[in-house]
C-alpha atoms as a PDB file:
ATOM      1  CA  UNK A   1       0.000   0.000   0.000  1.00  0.00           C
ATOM      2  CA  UNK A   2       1.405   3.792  -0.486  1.00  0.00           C
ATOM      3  CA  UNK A   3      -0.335   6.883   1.319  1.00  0.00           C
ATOM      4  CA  UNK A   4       0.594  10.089   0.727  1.00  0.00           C
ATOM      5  CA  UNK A   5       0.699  12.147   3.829  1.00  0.00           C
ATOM      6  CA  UNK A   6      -1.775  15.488   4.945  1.00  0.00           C
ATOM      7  CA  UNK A   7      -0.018  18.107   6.726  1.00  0.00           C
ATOM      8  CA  UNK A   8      -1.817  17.615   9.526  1.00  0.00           C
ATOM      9  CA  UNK A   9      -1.932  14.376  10.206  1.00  0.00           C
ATOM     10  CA  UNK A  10       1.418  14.498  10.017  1.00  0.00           C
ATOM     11  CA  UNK A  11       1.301  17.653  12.527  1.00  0.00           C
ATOM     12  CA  UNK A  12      -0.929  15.532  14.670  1.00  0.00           C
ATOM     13  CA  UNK A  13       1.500  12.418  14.514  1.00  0.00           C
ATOM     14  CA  UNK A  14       5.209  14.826  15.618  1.00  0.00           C
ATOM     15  CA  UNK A  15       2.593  16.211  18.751  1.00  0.00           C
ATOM     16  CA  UNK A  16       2.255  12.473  19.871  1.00  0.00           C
ATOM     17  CA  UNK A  17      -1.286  13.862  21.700  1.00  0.00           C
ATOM     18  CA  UNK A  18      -4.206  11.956  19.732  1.00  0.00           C
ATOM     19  CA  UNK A  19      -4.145   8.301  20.654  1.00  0.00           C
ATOM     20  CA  UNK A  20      -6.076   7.244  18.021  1.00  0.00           C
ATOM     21  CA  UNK A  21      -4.050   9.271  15.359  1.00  0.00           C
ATOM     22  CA  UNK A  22      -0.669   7.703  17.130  1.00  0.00           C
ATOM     23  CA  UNK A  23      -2.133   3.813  16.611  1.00  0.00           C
ATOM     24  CA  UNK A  24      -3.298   4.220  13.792  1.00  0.00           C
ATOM     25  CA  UNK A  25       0.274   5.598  12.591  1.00  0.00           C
ATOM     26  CA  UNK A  26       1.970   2.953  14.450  1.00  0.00           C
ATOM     27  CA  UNK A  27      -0.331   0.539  12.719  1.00  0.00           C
ATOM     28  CA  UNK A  28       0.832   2.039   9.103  1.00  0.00           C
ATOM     29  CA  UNK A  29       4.418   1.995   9.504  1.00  0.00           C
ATOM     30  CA  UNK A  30       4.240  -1.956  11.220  1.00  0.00           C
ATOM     31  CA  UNK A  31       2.185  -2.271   8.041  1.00  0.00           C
ATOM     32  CA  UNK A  32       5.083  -1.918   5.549  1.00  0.00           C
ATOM     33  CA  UNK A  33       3.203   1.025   3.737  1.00  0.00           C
ATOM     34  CA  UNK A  34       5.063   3.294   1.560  1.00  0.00           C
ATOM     35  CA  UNK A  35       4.315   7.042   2.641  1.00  0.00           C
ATOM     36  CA  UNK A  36       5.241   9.537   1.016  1.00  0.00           C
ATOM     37  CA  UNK A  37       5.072  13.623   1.385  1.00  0.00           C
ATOM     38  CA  UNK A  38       4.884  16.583  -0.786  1.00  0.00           C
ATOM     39  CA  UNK A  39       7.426  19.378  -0.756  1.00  0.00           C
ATOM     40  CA  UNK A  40       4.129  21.463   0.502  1.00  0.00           C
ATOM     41  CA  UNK A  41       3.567  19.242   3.533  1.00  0.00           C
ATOM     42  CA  UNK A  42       7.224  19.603   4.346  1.00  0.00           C
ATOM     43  CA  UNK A  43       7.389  23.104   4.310  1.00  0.00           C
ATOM     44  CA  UNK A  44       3.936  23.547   6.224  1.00  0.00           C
ATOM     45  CA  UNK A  45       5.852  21.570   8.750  1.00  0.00           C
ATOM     46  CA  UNK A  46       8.586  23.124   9.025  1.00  0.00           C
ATOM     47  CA  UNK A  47       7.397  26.715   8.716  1.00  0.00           C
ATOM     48  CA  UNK A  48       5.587  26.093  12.486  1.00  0.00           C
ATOM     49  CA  UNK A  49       8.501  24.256  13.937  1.00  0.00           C
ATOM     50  CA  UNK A  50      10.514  25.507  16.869  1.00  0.00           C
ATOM     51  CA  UNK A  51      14.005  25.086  17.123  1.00  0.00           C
ATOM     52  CA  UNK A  52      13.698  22.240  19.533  1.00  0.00           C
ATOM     53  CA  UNK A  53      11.644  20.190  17.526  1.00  0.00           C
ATOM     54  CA  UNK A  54      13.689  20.152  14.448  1.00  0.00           C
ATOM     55  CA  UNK A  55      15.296  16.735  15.561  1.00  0.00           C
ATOM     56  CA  UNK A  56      12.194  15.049  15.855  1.00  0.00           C
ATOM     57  CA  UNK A  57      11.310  16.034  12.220  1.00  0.00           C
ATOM     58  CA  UNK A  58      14.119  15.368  10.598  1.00  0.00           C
ATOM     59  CA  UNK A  59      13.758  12.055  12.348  1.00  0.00           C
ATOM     60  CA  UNK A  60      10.481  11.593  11.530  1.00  0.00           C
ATOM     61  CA  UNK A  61      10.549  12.447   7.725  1.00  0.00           C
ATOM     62  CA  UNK A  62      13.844  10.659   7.029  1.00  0.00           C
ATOM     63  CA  UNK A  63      12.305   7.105   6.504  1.00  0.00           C
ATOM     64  CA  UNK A  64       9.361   8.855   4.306  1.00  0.00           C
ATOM     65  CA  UNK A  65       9.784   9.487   0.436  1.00  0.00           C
END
């Protein structure tokens, strides 16, 4: 399966504070899925980051094409 990520689910995901949103994207990635992202998504993303969160994004789009 491939999914193409939404800006704010993936928002929702890096805040870690919807439980259903984080099983559900636990449940994806144990799935094998492809995801991928747009250059829009990423730059949504990181437009609203703070400088303490830029680890976890990196982190989190590195496996993600």
């Amino acid at each position: 399966m491939t999914v193409l990520l939404d800006t704010d689910v993936a928002i929702e995901i890096l805040r870690e504070r919807n439980l259903i949103i984080s099983s559900k994207w636990s449940e994806l990635v144990a799935s094998g899925a492809v995801v991928g992202y747009s250059p829009v998504i990423a730059a949504e993303v990181w437009a609203g980051a703070l400088p303490h969160e830029h680890r976890l994004i990196s982190i989190f789009f590195r496996p993600l094409i």
